[in-house]
PDB file of N, CA and C in Angstrom:
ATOM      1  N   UNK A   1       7.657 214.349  91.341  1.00  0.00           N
ATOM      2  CA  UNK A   1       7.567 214.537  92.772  1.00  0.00           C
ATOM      3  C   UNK A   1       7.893 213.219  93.476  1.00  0.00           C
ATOM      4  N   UNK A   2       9.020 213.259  94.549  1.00  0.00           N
ATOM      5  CA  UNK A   2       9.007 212.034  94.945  1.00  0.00           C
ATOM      6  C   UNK A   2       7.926 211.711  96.305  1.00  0.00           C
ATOM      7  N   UNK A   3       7.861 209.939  96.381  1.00  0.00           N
ATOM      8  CA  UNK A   3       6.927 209.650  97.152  1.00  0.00           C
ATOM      9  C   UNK A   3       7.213 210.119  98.548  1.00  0.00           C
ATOM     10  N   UNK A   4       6.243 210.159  99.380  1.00  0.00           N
ATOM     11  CA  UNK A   4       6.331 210.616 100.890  1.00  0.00           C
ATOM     12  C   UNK A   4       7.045 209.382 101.816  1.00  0.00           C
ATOM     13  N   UNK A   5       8.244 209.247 102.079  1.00  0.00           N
ATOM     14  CA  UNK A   5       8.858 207.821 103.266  1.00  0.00           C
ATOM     15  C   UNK A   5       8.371 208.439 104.816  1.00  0.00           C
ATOM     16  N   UNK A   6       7.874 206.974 105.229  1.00  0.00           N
ATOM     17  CA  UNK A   6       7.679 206.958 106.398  1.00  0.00           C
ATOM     18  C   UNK A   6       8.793 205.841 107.009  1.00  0.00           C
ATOM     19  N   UNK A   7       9.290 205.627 107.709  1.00  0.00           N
ATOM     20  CA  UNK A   7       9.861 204.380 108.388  1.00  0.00           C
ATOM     21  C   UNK A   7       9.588 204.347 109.971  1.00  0.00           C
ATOM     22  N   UNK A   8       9.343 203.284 110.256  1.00  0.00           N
ATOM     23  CA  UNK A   8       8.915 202.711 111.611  1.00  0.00           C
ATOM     24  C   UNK A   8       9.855 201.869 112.259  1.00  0.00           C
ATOM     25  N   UNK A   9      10.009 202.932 113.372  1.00  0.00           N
ATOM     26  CA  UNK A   9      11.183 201.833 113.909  1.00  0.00           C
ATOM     27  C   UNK A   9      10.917 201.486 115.089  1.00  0.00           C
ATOM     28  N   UNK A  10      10.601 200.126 115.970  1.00  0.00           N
ATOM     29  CA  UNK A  10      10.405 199.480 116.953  1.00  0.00           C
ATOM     30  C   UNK A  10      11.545 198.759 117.961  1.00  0.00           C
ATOM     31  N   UNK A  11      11.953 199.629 118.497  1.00  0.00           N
ATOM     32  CA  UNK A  11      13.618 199.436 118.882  1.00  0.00           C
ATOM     33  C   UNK A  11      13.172 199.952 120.441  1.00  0.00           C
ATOM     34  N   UNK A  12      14.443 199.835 121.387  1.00  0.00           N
ATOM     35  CA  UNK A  12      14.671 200.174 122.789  1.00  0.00           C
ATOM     36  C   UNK A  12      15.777 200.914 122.916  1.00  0.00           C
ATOM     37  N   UNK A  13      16.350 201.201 121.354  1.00  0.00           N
ATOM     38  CA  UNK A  13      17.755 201.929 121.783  1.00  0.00           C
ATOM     39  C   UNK A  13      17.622 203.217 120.903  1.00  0.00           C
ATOM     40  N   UNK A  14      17.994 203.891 121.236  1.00  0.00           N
ATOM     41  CA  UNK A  14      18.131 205.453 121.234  1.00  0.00           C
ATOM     42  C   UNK A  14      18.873 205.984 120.122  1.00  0.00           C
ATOM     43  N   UNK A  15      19.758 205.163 120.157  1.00  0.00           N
ATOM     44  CA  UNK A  15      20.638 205.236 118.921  1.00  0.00           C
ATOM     45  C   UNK A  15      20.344 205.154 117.872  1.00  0.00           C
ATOM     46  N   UNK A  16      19.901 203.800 117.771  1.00  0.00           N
ATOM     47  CA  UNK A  16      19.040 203.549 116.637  1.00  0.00           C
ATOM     48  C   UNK A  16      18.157 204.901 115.313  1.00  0.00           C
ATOM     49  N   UNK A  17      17.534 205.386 116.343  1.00  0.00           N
ATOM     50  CA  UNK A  17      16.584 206.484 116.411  1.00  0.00           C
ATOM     51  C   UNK A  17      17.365 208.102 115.569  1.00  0.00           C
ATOM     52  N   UNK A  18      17.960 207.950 116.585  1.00  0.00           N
ATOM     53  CA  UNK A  18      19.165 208.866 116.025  1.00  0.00           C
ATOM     54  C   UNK A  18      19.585 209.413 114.567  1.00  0.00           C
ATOM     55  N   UNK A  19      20.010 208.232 114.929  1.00  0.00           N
ATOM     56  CA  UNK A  19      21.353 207.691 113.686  1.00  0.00           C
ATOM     57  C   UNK A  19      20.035 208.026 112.300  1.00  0.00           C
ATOM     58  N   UNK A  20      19.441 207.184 112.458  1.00  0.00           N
ATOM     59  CA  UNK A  20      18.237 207.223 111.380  1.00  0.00           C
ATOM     60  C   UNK A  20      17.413 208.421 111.101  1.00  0.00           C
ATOM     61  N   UNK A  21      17.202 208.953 112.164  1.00  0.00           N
ATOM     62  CA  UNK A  21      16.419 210.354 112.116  1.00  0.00           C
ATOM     63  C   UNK A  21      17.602 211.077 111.504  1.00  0.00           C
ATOM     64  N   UNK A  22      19.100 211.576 111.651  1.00  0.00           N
ATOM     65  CA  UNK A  22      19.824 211.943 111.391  1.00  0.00           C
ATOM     66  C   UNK A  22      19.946 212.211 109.975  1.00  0.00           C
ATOM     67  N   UNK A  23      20.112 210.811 109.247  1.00  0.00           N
ATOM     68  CA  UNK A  23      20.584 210.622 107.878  1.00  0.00           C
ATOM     69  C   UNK A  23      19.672 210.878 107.006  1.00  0.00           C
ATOM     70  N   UNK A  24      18.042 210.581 107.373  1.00  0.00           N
ATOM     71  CA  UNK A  24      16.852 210.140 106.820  1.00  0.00           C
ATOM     72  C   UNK A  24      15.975 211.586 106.902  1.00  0.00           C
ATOM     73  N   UNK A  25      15.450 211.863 107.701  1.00  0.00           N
ATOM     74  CA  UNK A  25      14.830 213.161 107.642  1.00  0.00           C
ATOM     75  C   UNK A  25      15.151 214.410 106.582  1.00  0.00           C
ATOM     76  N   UNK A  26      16.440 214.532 106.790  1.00  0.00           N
ATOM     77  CA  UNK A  26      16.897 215.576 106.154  1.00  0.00           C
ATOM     78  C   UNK A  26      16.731 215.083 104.101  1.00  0.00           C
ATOM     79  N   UNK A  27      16.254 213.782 103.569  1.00  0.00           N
ATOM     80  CA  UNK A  27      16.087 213.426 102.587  1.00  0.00           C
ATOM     81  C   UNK A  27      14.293 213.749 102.556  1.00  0.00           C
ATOM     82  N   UNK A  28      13.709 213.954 103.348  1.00  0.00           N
ATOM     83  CA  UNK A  28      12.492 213.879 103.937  1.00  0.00           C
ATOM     84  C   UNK A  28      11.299 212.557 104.209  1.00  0.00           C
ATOM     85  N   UNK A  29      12.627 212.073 104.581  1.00  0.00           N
ATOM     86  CA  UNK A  29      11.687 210.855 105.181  1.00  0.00           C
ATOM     87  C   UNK A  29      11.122 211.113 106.799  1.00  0.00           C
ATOM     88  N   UNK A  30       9.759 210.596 106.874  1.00  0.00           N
ATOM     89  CA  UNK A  30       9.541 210.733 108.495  1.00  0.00           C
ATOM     90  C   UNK A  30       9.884 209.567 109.065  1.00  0.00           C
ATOM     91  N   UNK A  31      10.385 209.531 110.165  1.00  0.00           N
ATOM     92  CA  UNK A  31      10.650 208.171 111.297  1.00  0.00           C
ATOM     93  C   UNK A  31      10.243 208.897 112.224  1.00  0.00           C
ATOM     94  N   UNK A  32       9.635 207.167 112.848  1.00  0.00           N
ATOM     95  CA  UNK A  32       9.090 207.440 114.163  1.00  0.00           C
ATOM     96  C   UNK A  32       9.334 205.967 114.812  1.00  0.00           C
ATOM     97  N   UNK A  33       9.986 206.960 116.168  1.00  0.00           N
ATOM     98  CA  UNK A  33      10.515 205.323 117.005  1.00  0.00           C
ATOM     99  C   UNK A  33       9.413 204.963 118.328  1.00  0.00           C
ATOM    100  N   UNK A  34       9.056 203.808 118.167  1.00  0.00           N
ATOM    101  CA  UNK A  34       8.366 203.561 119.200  1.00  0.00           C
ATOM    102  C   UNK A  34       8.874 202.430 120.174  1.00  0.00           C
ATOM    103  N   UNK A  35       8.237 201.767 121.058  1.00  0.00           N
ATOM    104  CA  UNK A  35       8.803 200.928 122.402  1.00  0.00           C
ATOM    105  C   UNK A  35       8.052 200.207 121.900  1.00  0.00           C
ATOM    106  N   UNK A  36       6.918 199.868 121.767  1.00  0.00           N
ATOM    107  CA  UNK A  36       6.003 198.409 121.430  1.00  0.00           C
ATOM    108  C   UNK A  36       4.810 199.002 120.814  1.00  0.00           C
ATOM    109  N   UNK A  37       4.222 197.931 120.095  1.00  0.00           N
ATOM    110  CA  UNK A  37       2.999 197.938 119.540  1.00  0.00           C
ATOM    111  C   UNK A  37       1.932 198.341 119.772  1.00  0.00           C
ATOM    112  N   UNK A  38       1.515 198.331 120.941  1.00  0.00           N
ATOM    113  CA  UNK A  38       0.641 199.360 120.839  1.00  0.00           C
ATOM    114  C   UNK A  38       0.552 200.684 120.858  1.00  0.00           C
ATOM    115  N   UNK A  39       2.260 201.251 120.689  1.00  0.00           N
ATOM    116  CA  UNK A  39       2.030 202.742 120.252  1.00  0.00           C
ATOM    117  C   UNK A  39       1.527 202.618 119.041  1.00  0.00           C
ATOM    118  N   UNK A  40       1.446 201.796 118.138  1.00  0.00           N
ATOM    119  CA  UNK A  40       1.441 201.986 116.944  1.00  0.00           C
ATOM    120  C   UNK A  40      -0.244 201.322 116.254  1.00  0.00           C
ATOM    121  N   UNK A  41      -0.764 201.506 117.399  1.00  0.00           N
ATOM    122  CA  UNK A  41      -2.324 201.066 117.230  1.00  0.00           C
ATOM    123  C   UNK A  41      -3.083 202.014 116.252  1.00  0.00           C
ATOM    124  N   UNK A  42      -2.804 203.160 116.516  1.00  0.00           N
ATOM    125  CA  UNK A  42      -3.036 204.292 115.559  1.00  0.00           C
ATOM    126  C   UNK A  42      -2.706 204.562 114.426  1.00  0.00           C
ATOM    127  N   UNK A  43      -2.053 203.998 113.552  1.00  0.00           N
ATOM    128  CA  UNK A  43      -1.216 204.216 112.411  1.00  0.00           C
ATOM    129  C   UNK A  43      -1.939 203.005 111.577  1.00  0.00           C
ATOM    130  N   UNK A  44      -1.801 203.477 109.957  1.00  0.00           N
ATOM    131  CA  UNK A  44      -2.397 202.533 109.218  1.00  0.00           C
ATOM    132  C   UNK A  44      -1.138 202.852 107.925  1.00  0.00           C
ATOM    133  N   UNK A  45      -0.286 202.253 107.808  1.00  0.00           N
ATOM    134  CA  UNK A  45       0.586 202.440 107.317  1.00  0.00           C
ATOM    135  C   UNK A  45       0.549 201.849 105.922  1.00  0.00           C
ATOM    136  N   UNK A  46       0.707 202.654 104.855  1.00  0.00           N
ATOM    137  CA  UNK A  46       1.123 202.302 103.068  1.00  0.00           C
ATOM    138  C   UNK A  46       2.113 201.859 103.090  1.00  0.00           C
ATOM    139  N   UNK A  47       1.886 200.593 102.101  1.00  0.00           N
ATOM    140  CA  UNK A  47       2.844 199.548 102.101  1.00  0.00           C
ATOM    141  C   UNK A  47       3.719 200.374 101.114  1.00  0.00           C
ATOM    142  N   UNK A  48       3.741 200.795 100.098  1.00  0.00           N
ATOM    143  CA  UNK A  48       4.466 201.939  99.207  1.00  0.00           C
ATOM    144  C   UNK A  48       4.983 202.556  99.549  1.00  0.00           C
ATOM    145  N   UNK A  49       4.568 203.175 101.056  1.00  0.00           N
ATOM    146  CA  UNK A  49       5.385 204.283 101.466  1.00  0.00           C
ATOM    147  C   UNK A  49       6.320 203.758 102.656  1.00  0.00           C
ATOM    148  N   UNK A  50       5.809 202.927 103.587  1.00  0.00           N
ATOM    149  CA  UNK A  50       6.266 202.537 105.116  1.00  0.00           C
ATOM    150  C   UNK A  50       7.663 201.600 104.842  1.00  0.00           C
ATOM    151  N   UNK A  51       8.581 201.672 105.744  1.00  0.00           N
ATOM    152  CA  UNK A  51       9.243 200.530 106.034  1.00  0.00           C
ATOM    153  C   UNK A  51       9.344 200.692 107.641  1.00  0.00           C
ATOM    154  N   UNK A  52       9.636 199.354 108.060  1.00  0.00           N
ATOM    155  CA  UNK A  52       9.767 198.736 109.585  1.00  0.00           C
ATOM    156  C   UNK A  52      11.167 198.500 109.927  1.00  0.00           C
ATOM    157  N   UNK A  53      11.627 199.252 110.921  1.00  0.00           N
ATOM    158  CA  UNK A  53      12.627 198.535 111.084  1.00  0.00           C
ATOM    159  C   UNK A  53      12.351 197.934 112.593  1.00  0.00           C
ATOM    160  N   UNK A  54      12.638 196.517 113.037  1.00  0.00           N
ATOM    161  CA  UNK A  54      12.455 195.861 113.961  1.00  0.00           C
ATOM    162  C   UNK A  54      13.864 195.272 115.053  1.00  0.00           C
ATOM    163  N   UNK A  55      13.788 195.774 116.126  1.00  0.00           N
ATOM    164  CA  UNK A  55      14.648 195.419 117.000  1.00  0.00           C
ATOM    165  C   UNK A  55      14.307 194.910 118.606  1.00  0.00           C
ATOM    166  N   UNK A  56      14.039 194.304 118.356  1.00  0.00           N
ATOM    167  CA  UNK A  56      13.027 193.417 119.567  1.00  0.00           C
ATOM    168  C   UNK A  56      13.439 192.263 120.019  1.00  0.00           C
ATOM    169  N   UNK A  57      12.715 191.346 121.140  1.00  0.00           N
ATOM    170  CA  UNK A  57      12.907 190.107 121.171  1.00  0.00           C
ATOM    171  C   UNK A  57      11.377 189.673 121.078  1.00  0.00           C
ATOM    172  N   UNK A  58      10.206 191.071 121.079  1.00  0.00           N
ATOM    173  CA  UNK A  58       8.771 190.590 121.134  1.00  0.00           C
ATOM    174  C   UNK A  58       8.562 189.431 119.827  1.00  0.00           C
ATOM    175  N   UNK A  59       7.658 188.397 119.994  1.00  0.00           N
ATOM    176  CA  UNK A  59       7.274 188.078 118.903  1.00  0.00           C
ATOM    177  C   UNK A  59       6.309 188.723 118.183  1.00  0.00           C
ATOM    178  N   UNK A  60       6.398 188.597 117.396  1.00  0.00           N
ATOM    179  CA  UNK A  60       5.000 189.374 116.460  1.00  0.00           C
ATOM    180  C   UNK A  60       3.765 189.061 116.495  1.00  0.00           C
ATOM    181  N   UNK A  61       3.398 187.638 116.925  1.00  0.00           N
ATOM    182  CA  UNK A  61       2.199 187.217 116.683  1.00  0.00           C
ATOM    183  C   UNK A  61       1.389 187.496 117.683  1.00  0.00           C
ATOM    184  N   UNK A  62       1.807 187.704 118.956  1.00  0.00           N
ATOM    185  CA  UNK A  62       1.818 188.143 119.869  1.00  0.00           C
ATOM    186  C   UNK A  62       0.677 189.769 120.377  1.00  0.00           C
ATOM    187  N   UNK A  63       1.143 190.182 119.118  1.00  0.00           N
ATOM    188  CA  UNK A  63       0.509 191.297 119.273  1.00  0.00           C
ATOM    189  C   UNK A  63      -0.491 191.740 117.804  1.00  0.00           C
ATOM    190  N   UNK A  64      -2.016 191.897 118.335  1.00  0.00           N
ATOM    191  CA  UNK A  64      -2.923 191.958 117.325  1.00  0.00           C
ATOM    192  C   UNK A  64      -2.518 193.517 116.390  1.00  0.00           C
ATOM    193  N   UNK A  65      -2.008 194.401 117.200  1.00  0.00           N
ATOM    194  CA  UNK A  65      -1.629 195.221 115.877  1.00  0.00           C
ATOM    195  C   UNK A  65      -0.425 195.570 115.112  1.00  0.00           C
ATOM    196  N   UNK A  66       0.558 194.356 115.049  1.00  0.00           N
ATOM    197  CA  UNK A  66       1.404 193.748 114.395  1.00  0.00           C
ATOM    198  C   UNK A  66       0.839 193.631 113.030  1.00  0.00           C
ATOM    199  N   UNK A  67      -0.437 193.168 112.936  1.00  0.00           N
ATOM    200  CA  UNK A  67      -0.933 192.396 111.716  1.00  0.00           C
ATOM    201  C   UNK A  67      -0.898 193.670 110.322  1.00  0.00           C
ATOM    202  N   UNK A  68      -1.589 195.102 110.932  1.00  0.00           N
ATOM    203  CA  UNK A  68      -1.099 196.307 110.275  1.00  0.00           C
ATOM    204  C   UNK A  68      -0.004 195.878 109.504  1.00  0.00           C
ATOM    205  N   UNK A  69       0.453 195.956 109.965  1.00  0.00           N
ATOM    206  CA  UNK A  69       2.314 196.011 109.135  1.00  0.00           C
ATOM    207  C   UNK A  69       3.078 194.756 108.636  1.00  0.00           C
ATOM    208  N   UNK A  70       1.962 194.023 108.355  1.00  0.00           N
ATOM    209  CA  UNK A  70       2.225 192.690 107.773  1.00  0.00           C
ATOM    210  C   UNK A  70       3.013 192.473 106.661  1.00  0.00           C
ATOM    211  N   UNK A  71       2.283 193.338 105.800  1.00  0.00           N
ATOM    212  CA  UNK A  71       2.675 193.360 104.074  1.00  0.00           C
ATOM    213  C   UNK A  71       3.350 194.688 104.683  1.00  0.00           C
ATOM    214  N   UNK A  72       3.813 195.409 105.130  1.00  0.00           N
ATOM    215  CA  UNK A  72       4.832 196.720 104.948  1.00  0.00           C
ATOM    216  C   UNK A  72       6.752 195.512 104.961  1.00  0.00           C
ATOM    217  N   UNK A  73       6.999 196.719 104.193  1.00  0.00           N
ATOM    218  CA  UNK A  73       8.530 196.088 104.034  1.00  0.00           C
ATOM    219  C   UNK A  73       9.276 196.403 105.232  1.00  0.00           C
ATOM    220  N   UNK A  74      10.153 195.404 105.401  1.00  0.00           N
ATOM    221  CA  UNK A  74      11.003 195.531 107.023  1.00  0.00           C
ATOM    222  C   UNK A  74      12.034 195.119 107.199  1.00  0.00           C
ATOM    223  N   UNK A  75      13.064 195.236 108.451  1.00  0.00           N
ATOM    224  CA  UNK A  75      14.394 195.289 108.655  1.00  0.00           C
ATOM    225  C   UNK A  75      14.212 194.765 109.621  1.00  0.00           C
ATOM    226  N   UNK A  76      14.447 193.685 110.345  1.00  0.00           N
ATOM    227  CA  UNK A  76      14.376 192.606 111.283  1.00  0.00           C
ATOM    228  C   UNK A  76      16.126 192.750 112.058  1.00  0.00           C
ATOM    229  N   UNK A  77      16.268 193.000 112.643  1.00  0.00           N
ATOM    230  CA  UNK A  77      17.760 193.008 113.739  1.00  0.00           C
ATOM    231  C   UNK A  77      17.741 192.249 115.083  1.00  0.00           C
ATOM    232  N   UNK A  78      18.674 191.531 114.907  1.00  0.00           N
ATOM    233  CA  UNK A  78      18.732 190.614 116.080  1.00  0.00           C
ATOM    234  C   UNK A  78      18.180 189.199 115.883  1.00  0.00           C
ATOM    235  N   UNK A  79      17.268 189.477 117.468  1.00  0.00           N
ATOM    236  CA  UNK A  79      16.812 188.104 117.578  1.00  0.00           C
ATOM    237  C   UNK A  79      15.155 188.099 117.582  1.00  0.00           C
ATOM    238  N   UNK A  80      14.796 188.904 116.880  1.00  0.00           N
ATOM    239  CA  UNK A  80      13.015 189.400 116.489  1.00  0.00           C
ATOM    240  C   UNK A  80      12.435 188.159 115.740  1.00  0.00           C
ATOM    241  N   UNK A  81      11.671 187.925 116.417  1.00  0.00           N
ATOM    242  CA  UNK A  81      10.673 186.584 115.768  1.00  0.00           C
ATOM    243  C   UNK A  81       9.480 186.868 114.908  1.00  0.00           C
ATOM    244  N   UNK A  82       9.374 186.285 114.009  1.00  0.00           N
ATOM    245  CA  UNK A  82       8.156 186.767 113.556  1.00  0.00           C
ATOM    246  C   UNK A  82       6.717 185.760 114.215  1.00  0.00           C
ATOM    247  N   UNK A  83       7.275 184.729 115.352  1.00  0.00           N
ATOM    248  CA  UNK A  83       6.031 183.848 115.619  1.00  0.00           C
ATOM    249  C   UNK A  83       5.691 182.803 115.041  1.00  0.00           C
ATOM    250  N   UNK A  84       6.179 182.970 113.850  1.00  0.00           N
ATOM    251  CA  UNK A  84       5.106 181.995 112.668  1.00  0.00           C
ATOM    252  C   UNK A  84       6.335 180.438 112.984  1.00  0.00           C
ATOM    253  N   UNK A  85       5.607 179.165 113.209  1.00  0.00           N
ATOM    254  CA  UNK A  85       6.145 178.096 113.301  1.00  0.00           C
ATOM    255  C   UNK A  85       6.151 177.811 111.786  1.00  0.00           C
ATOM    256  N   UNK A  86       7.225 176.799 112.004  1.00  0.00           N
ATOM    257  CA  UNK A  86       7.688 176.267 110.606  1.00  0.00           C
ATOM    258  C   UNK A  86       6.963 175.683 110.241  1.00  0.00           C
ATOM    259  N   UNK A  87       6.198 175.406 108.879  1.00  0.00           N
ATOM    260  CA  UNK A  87       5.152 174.670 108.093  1.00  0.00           C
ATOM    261  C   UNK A  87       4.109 175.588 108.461  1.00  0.00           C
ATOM    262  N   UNK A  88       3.672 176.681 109.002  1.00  0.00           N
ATOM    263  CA  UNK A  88       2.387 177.108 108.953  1.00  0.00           C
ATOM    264  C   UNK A  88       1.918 177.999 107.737  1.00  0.00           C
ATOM    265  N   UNK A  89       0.958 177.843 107.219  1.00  0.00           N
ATOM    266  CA  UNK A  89       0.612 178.730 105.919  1.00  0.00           C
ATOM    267  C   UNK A  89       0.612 180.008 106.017  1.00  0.00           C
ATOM    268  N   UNK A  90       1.329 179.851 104.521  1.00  0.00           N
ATOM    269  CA  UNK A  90       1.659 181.693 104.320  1.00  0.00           C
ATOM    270  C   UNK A  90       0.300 182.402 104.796  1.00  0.00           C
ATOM    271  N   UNK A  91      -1.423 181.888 104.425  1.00  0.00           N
ATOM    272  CA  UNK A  91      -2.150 182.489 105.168  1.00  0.00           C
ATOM    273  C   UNK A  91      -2.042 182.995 106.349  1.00  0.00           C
ATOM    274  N   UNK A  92      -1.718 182.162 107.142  1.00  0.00           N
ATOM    275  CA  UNK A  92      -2.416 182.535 108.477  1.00  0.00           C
ATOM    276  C   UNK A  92      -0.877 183.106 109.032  1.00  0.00           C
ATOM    277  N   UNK A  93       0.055 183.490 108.391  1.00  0.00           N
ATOM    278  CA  UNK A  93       1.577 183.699 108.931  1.00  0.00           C
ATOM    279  C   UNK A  93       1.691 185.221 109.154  1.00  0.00           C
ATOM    280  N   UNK A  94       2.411 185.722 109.861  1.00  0.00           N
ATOM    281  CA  UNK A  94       2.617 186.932 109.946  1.00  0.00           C
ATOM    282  C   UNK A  94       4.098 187.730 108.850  1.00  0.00           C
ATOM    283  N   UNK A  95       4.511 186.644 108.792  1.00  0.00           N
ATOM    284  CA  UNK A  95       5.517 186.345 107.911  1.00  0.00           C
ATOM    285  C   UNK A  95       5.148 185.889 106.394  1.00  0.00           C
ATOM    286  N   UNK A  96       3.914 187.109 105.626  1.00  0.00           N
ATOM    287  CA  UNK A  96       3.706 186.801 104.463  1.00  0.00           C
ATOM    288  C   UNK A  96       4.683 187.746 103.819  1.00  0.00           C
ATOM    289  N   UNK A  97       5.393 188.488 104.308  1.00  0.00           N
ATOM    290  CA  UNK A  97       6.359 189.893 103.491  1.00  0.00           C
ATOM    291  C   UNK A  97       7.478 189.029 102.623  1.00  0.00           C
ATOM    292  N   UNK A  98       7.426 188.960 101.256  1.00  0.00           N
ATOM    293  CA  UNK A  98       8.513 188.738 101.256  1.00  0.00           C
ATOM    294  C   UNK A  98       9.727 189.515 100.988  1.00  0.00           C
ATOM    295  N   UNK A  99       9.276 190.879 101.130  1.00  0.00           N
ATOM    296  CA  UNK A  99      10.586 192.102 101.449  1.00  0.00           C
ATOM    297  C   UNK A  99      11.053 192.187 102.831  1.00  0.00           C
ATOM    298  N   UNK A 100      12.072 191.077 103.194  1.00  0.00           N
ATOM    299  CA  UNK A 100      12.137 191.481 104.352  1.00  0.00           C
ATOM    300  C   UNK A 100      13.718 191.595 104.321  1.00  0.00           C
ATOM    301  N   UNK A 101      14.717 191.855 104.811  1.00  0.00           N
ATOM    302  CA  UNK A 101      16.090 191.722 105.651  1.00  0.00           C
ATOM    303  C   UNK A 101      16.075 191.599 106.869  1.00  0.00           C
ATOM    304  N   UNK A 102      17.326 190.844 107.021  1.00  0.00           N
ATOM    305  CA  UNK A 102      17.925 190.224 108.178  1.00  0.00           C
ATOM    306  C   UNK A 102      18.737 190.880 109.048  1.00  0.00           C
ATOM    307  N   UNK A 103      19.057 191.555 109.705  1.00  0.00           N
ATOM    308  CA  UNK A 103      20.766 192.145 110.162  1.00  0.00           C
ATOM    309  C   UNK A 103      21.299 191.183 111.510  1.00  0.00           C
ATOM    310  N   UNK A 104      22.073 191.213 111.871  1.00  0.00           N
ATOM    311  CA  UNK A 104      22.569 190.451 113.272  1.00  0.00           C
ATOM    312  C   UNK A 104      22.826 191.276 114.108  1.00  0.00           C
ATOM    313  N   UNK A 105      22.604 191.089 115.503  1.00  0.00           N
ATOM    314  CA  UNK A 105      22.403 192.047 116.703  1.00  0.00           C
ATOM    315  C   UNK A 105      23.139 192.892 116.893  1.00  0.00           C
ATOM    316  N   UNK A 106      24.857 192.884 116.247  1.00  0.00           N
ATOM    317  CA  UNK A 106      25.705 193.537 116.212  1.00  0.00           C
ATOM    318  C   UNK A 106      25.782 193.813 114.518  1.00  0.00           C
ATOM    319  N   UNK A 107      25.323 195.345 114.316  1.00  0.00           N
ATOM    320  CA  UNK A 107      24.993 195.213 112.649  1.00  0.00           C
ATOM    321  C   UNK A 107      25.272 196.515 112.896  1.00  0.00           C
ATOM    322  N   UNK A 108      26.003 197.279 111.329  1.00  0.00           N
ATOM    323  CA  UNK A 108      26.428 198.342 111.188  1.00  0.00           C
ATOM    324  C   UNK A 108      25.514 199.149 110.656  1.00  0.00           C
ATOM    325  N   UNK A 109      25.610 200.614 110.925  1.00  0.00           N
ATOM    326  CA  UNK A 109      24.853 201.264 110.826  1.00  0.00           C
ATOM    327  C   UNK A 109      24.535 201.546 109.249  1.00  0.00           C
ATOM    328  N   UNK A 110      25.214 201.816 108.400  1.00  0.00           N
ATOM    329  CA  UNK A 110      25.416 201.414 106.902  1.00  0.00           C
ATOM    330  C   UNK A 110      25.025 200.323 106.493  1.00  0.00           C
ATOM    331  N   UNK A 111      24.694 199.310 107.053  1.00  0.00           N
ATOM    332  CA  UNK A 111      24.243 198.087 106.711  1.00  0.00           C
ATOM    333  C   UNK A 111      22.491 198.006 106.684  1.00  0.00           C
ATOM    334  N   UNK A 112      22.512 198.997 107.422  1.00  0.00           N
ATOM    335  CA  UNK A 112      20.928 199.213 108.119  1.00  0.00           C
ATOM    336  C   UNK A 112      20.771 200.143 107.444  1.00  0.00           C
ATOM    337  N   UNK A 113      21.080 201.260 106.728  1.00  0.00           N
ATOM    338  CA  UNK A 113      20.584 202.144 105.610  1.00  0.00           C
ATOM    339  C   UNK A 113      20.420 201.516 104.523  1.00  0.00           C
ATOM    340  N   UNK A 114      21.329 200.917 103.902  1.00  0.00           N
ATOM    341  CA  UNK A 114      21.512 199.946 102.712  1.00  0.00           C
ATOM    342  C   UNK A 114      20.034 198.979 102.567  1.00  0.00           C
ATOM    343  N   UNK A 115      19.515 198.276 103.674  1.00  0.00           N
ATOM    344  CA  UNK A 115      18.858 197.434 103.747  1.00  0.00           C
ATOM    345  C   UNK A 115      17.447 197.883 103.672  1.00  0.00           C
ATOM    346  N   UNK A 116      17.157 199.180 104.151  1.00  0.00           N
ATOM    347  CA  UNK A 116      16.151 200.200 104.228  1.00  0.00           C
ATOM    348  C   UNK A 116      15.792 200.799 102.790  1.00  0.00           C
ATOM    349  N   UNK A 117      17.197 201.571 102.358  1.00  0.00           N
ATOM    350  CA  UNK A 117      17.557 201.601 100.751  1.00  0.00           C
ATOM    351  C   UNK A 117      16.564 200.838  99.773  1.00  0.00           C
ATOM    352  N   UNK A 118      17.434 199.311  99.675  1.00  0.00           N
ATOM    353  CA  UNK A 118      17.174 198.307  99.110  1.00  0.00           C
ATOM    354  C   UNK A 118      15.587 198.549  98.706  1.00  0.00           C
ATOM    355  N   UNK A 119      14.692 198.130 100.294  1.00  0.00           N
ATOM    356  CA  UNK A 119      13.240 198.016 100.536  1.00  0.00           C
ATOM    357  C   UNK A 119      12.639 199.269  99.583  1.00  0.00           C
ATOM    358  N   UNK A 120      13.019 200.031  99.755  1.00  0.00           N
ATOM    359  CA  UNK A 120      12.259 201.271  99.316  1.00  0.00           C
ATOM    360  C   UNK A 120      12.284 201.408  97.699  1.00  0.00           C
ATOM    361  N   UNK A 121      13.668 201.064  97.063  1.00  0.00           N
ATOM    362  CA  UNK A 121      13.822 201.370  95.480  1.00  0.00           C
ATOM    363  C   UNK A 121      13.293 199.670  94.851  1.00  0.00           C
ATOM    364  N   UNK A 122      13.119 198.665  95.586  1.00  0.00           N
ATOM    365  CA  UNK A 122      12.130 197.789  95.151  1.00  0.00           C
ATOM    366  C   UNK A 122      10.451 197.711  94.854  1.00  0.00           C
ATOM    367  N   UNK A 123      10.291 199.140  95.552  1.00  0.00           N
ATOM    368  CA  UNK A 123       8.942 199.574  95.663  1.00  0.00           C
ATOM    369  C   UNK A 123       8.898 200.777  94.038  1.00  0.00           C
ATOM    370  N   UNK A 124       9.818 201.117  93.788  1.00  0.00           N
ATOM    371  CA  UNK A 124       9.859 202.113  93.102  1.00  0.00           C
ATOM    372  C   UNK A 124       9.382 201.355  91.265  1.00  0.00           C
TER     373      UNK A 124
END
């Protein structure tokens, strides 16, 4: 039986959403797109199961229920900060994941499955 995917996507564009719900659902993954963090106050997300995809300029640290989704694996696009200054300990960092990817603000949509991909069969 395969595992249950959730992916979280924190984006402002529509597309995004789409595109992903599109390709992904029908494998039966759930996505769910939200605008900011505190939609996502409610959710307690498995690191096994969840991935993030992030498209923001919010910083992360910024927001106390960021910390949730600390250890979940994630897809960072753009210019998304994780907060954490350089030299600060992996403790206290929000930036302890080390499953993460990178994409650049102008990033293909295949590039962003691939990277999602990746996260998920590293868990496997």
């Amino acid at each position: 039986m395969e595992k249950a995917r959730h992916l979280f996507v924190l984006d402002e564009h529509q597309e995004t959403e789409d595109v992903l719900r599109a390709v992904l659902e029908p494998t039966g993954t759930s996505v769910t797109r939200v605008r900011n963090w505190r939609q996502l106050k409610n959710y307690e997300p498995k690191q096994e199961e969840s991935v993030l995809v992030l498209h923001s300029d919010e910083s992360l640290e910024a927001h106390p229920e960021a910390k949730k989704f600390a250890q979940v694996p994630r897809v960072i696009i753009g210019r998304a900060e994780t907060g954490t200054p350089k030299g600060t300990p992996p403790e206290k960092s929000f930036q302890t994941n080390a499953r993460e990817h990178q994409l650049e603000e102008m990033f293909e949509f295949k590039d962003l499955l691939r990277a999602i991909d990746s996260l998920w069969r590293s868990d496997s």
